[in-house]
PDB file of N, CA and C in Angstrom:
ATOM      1  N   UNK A   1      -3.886 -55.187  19.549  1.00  0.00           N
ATOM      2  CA  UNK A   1      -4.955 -54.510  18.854  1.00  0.00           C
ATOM      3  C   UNK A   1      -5.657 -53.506  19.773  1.00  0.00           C
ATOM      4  N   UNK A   2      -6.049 -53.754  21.039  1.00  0.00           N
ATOM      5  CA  UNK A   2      -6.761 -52.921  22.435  1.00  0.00           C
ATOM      6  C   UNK A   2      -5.535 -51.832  22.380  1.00  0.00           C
ATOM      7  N   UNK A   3      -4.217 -51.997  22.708  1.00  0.00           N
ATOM      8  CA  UNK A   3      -3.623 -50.482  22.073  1.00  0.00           C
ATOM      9  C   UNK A   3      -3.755 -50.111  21.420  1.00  0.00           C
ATOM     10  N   UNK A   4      -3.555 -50.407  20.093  1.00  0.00           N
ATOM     11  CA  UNK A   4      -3.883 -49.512  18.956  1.00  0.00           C
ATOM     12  C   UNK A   4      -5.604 -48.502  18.824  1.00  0.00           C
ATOM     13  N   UNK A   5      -6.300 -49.419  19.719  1.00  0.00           N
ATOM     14  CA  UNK A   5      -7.666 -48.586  19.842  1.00  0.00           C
ATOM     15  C   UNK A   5      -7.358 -47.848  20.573  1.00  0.00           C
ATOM     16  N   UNK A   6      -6.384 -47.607  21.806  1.00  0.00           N
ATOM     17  CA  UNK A   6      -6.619 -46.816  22.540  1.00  0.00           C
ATOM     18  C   UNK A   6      -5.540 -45.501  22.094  1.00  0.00           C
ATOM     19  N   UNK A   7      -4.509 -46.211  21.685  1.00  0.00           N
ATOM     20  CA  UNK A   7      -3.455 -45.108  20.617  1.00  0.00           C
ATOM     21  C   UNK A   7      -4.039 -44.202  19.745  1.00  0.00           C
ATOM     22  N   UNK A   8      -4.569 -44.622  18.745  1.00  0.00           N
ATOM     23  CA  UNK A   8      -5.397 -43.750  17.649  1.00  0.00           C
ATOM     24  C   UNK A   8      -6.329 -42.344  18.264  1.00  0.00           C
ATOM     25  N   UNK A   9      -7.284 -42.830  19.176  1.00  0.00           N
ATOM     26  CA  UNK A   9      -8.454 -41.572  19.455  1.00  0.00           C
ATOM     27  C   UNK A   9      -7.421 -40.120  20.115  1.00  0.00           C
ATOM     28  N   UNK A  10      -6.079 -40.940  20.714  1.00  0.00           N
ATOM     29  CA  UNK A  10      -5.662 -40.079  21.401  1.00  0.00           C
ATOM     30  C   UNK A  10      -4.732 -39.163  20.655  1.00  0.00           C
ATOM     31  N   UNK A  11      -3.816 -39.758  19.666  1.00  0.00           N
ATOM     32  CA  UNK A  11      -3.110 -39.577  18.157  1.00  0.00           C
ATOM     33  C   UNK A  11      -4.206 -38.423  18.257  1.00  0.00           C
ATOM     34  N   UNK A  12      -5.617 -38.550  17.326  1.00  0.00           N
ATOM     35  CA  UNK A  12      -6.516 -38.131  16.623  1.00  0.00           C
ATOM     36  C   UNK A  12      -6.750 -36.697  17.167  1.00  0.00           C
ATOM     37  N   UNK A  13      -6.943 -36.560  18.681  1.00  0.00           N
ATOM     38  CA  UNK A  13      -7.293 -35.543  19.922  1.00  0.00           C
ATOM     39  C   UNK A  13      -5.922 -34.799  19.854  1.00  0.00           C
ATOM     40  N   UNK A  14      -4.758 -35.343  19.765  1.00  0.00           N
ATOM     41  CA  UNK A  14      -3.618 -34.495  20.220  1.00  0.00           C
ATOM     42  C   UNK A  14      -3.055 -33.458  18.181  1.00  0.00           C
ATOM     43  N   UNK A  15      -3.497 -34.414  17.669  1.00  0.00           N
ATOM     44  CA  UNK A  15      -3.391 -33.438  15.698  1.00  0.00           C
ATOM     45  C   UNK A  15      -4.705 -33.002  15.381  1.00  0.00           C
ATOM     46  N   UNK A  16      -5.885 -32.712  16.332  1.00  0.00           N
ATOM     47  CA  UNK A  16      -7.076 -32.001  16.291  1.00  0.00           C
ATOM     48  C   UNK A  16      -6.426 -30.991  17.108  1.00  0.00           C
ATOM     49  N   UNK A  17      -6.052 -30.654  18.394  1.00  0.00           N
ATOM     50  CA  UNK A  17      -5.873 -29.775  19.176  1.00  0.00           C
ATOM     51  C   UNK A  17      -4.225 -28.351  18.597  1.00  0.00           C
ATOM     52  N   UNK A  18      -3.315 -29.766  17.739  1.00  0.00           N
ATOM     53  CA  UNK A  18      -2.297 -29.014  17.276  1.00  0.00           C
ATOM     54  C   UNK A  18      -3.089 -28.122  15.950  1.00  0.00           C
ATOM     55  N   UNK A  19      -3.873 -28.477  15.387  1.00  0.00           N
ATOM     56  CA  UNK A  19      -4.234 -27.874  14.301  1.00  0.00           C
ATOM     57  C   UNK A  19      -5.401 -26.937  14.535  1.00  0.00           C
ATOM     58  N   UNK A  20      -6.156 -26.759  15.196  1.00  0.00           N
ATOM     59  CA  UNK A  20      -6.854 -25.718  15.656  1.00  0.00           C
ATOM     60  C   UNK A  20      -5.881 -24.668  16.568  1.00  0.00           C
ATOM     61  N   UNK A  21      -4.759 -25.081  17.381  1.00  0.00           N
ATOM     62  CA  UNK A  21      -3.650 -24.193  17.539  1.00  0.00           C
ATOM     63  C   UNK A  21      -3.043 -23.223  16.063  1.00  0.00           C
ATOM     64  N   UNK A  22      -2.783 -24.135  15.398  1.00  0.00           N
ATOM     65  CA  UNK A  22      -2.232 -23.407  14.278  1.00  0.00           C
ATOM     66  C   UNK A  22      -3.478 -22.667  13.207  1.00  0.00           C
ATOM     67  N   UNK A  23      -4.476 -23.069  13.037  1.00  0.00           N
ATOM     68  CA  UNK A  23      -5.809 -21.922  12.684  1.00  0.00           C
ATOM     69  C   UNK A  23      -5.835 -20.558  13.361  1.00  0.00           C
ATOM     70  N   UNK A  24      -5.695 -20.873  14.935  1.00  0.00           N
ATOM     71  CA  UNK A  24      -5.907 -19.591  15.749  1.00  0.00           C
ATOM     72  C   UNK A  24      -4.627 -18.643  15.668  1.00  0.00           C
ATOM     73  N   UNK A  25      -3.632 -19.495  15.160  1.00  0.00           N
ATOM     74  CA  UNK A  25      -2.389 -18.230  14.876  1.00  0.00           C
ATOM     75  C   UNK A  25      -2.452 -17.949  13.285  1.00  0.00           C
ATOM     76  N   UNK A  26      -2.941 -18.641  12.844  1.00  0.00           N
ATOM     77  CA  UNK A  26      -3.267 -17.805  11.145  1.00  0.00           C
ATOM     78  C   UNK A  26      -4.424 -16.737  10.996  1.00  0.00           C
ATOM     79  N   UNK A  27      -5.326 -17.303  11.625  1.00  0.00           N
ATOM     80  CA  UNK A  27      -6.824 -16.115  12.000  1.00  0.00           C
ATOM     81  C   UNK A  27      -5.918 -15.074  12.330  1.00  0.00           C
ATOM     82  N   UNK A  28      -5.028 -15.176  13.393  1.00  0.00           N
ATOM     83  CA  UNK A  28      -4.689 -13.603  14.114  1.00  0.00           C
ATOM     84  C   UNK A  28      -3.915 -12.767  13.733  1.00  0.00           C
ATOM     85  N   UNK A  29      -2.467 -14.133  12.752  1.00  0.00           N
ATOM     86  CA  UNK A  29      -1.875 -13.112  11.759  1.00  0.00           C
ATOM     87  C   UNK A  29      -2.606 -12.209  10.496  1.00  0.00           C
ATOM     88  N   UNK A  30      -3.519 -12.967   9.920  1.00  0.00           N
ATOM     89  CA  UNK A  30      -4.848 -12.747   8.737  1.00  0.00           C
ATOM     90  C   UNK A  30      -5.064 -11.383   9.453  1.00  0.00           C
ATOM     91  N   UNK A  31      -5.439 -11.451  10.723  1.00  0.00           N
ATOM     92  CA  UNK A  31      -6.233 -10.114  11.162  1.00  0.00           C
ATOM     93  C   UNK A  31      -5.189  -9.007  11.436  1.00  0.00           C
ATOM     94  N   UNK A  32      -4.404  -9.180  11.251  1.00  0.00           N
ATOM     95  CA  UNK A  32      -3.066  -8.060  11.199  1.00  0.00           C
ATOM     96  C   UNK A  32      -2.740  -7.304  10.044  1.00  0.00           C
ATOM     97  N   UNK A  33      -3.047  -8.908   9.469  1.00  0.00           N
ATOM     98  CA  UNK A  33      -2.603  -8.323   7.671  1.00  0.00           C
ATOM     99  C   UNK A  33      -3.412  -7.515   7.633  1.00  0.00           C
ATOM    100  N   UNK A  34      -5.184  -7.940   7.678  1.00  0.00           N
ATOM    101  CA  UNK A  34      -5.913  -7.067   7.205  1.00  0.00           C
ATOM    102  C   UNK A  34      -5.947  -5.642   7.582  1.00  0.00           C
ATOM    103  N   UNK A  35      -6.053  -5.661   8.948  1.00  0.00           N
ATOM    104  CA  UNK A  35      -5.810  -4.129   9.446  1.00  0.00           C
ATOM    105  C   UNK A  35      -4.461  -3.676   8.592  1.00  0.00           C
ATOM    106  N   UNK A  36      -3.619  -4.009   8.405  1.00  0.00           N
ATOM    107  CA  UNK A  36      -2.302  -3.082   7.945  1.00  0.00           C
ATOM    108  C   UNK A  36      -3.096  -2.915   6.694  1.00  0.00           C
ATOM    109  N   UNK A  37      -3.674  -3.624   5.235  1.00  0.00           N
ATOM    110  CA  UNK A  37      -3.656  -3.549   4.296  1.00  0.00           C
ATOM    111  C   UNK A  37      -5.161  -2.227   4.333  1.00  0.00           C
ATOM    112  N   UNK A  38      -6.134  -2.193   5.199  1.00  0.00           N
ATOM    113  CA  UNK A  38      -7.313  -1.328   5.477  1.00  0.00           C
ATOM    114  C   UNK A  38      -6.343   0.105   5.785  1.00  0.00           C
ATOM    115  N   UNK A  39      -5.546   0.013   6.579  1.00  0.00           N
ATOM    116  CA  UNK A  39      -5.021   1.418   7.141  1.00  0.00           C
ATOM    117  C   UNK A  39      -4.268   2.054   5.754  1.00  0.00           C
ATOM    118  N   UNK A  40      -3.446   1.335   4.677  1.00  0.00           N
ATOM    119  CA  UNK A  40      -3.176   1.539   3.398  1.00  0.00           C
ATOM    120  C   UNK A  40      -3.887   2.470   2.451  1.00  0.00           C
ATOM    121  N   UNK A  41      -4.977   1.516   2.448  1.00  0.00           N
ATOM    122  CA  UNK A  41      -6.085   1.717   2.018  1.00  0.00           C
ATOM    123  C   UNK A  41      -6.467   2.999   1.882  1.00  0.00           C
ATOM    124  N   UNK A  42      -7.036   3.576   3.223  1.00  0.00           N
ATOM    125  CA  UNK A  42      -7.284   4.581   3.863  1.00  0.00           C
ATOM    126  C   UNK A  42      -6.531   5.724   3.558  1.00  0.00           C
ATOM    127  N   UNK A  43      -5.151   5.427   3.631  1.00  0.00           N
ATOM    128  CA  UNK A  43      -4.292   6.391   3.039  1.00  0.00           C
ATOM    129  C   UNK A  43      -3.634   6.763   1.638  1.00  0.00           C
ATOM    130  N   UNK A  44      -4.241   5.804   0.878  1.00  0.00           N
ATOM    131  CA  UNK A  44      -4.148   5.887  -0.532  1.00  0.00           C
ATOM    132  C   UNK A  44      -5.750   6.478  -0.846  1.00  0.00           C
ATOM    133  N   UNK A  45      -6.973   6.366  -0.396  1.00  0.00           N
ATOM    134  CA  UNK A  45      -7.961   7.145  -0.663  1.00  0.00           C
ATOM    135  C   UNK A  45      -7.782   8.529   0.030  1.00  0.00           C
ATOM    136  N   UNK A  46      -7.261   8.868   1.118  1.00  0.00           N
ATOM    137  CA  UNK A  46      -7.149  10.217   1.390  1.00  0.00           C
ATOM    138  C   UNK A  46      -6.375  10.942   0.228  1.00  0.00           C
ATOM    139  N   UNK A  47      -5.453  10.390  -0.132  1.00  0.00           N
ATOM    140  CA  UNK A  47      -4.326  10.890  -0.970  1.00  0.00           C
ATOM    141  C   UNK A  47      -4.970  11.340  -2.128  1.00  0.00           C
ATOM    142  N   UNK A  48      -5.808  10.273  -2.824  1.00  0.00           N
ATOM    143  CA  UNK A  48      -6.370  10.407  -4.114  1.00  0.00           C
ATOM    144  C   UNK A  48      -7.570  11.880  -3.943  1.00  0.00           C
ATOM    145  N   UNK A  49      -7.856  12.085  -3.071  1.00  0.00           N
ATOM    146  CA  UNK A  49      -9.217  12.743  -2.594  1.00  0.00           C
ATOM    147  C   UNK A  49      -8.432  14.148  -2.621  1.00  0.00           C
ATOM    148  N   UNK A  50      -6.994  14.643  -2.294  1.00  0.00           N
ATOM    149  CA  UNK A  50      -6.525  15.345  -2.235  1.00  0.00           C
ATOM    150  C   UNK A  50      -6.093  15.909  -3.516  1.00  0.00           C
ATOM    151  N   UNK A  51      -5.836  14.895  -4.595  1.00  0.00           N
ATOM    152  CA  UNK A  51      -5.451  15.278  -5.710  1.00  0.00           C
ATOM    153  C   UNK A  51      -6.537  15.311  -6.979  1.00  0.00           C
ATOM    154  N   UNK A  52      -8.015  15.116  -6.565  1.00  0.00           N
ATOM    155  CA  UNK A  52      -9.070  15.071  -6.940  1.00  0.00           C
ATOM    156  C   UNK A  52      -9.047  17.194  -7.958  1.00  0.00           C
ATOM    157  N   UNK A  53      -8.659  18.040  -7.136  1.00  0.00           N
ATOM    158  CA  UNK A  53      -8.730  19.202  -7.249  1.00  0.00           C
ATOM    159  C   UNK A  53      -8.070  19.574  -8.526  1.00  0.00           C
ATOM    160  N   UNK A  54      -6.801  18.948  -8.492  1.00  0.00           N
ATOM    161  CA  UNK A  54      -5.983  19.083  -9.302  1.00  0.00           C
ATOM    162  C   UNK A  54      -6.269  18.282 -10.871  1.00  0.00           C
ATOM    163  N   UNK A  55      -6.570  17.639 -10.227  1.00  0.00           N
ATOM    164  CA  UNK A  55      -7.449  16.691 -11.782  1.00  0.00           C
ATOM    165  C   UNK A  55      -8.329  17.299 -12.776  1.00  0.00           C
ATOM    166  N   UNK A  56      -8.788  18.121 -11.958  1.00  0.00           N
ATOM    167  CA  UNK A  56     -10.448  18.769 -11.953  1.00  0.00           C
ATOM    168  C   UNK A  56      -9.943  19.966 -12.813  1.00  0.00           C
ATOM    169  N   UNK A  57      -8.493  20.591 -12.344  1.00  0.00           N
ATOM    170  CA  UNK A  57      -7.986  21.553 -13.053  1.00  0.00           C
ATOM    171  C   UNK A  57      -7.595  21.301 -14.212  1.00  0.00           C
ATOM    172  N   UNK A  58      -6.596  20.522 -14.182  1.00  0.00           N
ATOM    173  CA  UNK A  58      -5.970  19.705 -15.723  1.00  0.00           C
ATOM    174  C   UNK A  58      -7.246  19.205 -16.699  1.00  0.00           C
ATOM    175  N   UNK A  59      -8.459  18.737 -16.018  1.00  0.00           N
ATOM    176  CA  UNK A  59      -9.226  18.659 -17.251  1.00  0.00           C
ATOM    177  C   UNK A  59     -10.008  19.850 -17.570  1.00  0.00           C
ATOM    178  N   UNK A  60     -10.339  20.904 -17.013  1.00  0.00           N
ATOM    179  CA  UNK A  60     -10.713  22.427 -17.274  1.00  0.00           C
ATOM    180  C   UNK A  60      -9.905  22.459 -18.693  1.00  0.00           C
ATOM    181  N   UNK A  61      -8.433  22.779 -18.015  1.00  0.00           N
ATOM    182  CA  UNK A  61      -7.325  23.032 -19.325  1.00  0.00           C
ATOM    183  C   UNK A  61      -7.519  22.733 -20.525  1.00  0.00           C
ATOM    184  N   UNK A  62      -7.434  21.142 -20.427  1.00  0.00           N
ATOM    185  CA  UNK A  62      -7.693  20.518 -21.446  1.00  0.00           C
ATOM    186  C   UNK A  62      -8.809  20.429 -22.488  1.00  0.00           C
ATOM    187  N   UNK A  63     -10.097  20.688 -21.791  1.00  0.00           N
ATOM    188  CA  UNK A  63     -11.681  21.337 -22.185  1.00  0.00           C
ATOM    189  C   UNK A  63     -11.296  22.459 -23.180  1.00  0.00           C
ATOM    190  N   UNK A  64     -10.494  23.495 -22.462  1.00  0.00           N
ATOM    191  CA  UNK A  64     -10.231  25.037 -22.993  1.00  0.00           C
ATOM    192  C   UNK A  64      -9.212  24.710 -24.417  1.00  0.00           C
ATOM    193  N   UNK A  65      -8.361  24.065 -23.848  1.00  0.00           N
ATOM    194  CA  UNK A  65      -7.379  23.932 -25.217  1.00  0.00           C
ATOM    195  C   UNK A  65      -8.225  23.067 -26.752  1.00  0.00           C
ATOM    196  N   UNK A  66      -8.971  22.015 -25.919  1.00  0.00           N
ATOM    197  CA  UNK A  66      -9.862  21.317 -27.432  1.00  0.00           C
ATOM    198  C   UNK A  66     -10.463  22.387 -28.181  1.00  0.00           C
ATOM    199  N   UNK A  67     -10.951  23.149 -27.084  1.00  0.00           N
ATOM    200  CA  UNK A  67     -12.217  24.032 -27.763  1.00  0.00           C
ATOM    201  C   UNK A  67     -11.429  25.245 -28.526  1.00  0.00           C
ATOM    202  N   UNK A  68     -10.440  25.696 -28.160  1.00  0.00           N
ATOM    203  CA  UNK A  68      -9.528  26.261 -28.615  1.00  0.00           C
ATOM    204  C   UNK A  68      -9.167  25.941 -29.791  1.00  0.00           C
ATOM    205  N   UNK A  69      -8.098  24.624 -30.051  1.00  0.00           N
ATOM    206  CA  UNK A  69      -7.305  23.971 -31.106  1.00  0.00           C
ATOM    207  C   UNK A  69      -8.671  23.576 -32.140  1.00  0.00           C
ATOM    208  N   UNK A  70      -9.816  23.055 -31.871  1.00  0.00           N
ATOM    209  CA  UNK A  70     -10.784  23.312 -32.284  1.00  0.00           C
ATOM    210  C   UNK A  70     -11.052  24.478 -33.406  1.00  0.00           C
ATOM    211  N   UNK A  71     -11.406  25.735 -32.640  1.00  0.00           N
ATOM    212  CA  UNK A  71     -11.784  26.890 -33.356  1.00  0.00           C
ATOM    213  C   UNK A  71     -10.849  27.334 -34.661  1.00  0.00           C
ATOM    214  N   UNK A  72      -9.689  27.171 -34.278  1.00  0.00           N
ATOM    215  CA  UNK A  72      -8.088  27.240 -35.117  1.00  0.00           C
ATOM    216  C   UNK A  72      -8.335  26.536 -36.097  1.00  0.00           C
ATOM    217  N   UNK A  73      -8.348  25.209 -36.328  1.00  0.00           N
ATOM    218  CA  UNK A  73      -8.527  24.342 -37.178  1.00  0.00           C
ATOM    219  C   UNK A  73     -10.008  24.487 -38.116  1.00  0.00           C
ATOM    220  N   UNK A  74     -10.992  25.015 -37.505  1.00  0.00           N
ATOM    221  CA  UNK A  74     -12.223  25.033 -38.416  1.00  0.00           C
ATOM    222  C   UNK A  74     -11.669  26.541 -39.076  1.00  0.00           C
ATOM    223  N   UNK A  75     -11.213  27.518 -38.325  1.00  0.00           N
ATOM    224  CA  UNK A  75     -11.554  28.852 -38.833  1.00  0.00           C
ATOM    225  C   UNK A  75     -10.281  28.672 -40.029  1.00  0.00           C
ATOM    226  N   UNK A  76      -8.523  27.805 -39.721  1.00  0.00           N
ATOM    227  CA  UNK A  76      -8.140  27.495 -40.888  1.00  0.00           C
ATOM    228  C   UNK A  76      -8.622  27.070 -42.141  1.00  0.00           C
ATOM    229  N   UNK A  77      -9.456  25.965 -42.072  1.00  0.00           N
ATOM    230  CA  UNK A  77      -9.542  24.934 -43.120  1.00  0.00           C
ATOM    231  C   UNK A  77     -11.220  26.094 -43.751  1.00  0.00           C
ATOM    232  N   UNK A  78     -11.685  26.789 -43.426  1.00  0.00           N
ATOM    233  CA  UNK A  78     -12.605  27.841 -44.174  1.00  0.00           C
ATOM    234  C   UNK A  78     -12.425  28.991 -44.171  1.00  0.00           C
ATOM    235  N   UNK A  79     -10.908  29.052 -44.237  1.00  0.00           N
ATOM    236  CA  UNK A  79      -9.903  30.284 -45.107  1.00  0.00           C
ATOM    237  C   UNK A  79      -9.074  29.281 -46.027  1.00  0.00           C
ATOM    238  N   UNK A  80      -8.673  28.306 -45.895  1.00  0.00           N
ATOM    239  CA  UNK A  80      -8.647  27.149 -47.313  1.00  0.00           C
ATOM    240  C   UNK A  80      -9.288  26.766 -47.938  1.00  0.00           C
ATOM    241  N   UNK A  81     -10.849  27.116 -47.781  1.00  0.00           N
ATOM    242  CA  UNK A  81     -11.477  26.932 -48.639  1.00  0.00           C
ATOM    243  C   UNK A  81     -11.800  28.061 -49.538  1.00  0.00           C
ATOM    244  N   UNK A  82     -11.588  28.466 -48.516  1.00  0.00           N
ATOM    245  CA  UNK A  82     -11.937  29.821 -49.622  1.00  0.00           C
ATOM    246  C   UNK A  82     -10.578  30.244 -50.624  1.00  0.00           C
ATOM    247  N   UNK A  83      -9.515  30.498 -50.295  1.00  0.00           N
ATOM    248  CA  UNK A  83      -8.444  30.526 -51.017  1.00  0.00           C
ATOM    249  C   UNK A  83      -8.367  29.043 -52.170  1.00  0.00           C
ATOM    250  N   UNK A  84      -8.736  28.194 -51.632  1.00  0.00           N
ATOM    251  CA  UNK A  84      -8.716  26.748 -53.086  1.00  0.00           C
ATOM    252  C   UNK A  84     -10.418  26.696 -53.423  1.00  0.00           C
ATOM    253  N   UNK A  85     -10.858  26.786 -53.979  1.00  0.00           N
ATOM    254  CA  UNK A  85     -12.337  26.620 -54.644  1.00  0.00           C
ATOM    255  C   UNK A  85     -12.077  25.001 -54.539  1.00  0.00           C
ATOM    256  N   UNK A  86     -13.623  24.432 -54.436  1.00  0.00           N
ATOM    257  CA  UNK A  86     -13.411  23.112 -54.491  1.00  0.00           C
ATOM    258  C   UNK A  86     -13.515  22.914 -56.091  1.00  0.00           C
ATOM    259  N   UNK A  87     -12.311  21.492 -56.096  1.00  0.00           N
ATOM    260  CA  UNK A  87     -11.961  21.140 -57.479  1.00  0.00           C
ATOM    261  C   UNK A  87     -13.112  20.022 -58.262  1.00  0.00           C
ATOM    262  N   UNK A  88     -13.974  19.644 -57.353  1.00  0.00           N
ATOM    263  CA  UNK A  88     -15.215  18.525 -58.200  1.00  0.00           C
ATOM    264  C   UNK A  88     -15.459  19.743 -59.433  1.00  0.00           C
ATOM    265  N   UNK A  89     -16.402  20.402 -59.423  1.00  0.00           N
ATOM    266  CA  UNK A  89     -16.727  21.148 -60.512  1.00  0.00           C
ATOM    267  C   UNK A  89     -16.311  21.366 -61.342  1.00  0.00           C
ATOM    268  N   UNK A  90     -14.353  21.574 -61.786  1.00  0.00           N
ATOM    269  CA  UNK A  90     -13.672  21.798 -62.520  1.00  0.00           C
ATOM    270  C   UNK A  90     -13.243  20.437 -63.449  1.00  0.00           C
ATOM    271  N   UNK A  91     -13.501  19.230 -62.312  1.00  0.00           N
ATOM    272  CA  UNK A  91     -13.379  18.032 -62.652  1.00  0.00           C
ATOM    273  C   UNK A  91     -14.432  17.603 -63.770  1.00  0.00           C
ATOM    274  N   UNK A  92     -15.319  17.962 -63.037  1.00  0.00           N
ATOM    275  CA  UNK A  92     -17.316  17.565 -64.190  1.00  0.00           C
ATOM    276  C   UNK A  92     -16.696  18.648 -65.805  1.00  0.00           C
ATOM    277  N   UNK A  93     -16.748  19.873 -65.223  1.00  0.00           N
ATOM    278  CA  UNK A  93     -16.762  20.542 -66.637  1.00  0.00           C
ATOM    279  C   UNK A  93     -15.660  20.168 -67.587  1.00  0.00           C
ATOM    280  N   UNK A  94     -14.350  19.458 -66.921  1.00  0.00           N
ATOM    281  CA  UNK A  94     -13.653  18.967 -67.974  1.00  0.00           C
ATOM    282  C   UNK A  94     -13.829  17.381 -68.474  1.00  0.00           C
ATOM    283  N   UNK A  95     -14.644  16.393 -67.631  1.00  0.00           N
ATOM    284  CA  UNK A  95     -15.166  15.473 -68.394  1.00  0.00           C
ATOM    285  C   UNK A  95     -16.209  15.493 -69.440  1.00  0.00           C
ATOM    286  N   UNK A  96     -17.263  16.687 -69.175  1.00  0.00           N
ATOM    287  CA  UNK A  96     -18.116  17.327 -69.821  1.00  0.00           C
ATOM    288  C   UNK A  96     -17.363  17.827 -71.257  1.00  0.00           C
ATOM    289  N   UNK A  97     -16.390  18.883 -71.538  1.00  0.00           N
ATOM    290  CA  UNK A  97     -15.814  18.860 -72.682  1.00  0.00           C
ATOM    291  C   UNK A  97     -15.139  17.571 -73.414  1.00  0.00           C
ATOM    292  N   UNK A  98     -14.524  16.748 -72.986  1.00  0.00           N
ATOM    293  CA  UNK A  98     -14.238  15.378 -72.965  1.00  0.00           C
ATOM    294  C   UNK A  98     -14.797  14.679 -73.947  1.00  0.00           C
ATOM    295  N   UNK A  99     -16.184  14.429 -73.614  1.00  0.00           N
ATOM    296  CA  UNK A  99     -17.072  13.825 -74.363  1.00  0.00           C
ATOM    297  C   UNK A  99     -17.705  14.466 -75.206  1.00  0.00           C
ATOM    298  N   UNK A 100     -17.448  16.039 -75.615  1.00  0.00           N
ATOM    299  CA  UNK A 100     -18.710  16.825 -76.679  1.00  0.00           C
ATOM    300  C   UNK A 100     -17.361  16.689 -77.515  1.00  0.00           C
TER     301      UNK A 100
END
């Protein structure tokens, strides 16, 4: 039994010391990762920052063309109106004969 007390603390000391070994090599790989995944980072925001300009253009375009396809479509549909008279009125005056 006096071995086994003296076995155990030392057991206990030698899988405390292996496992804080193996923390300090995960901390340091962790800190590798992170730097690689920050330097990424970095270069996927430069990138985006570069193509910021171009964005900026394509939605100009796109502004110009609504306002455009826009004007087309209103200035069509009130030259269709004017060429078709609206049909409610024609509708009333023939329910109106209808009933006299």
């Amino acid at each position: 039994m006096e071995s086994l007390m003296e076995f155990f603390p030392i057991a206990l000391y030698c899988l405390a010391i292996a496992l804080i070994i193996l923390l300090m090599v995960f901390i340091v790989k962790l800190m590798n990762t992170v730097d690689r995944v920050n330097r990424i980072l970095e270069d996927v925001e430069r990138k985006s920052k570069s193509l910021n300009g171009l964005f900026q253009v394509i939605d100009g375009v796109t502004d110009t063309l609504s306002v455009f396809t826009d004007s087309i479509v209103s200035g069509v549909t009130s030259v269709m109106g004017m060429i078709f008279p609206k049909r409610k009125k024609r509708k009333k005056e023939k329910e109106n004969e209808d009933y006299e």
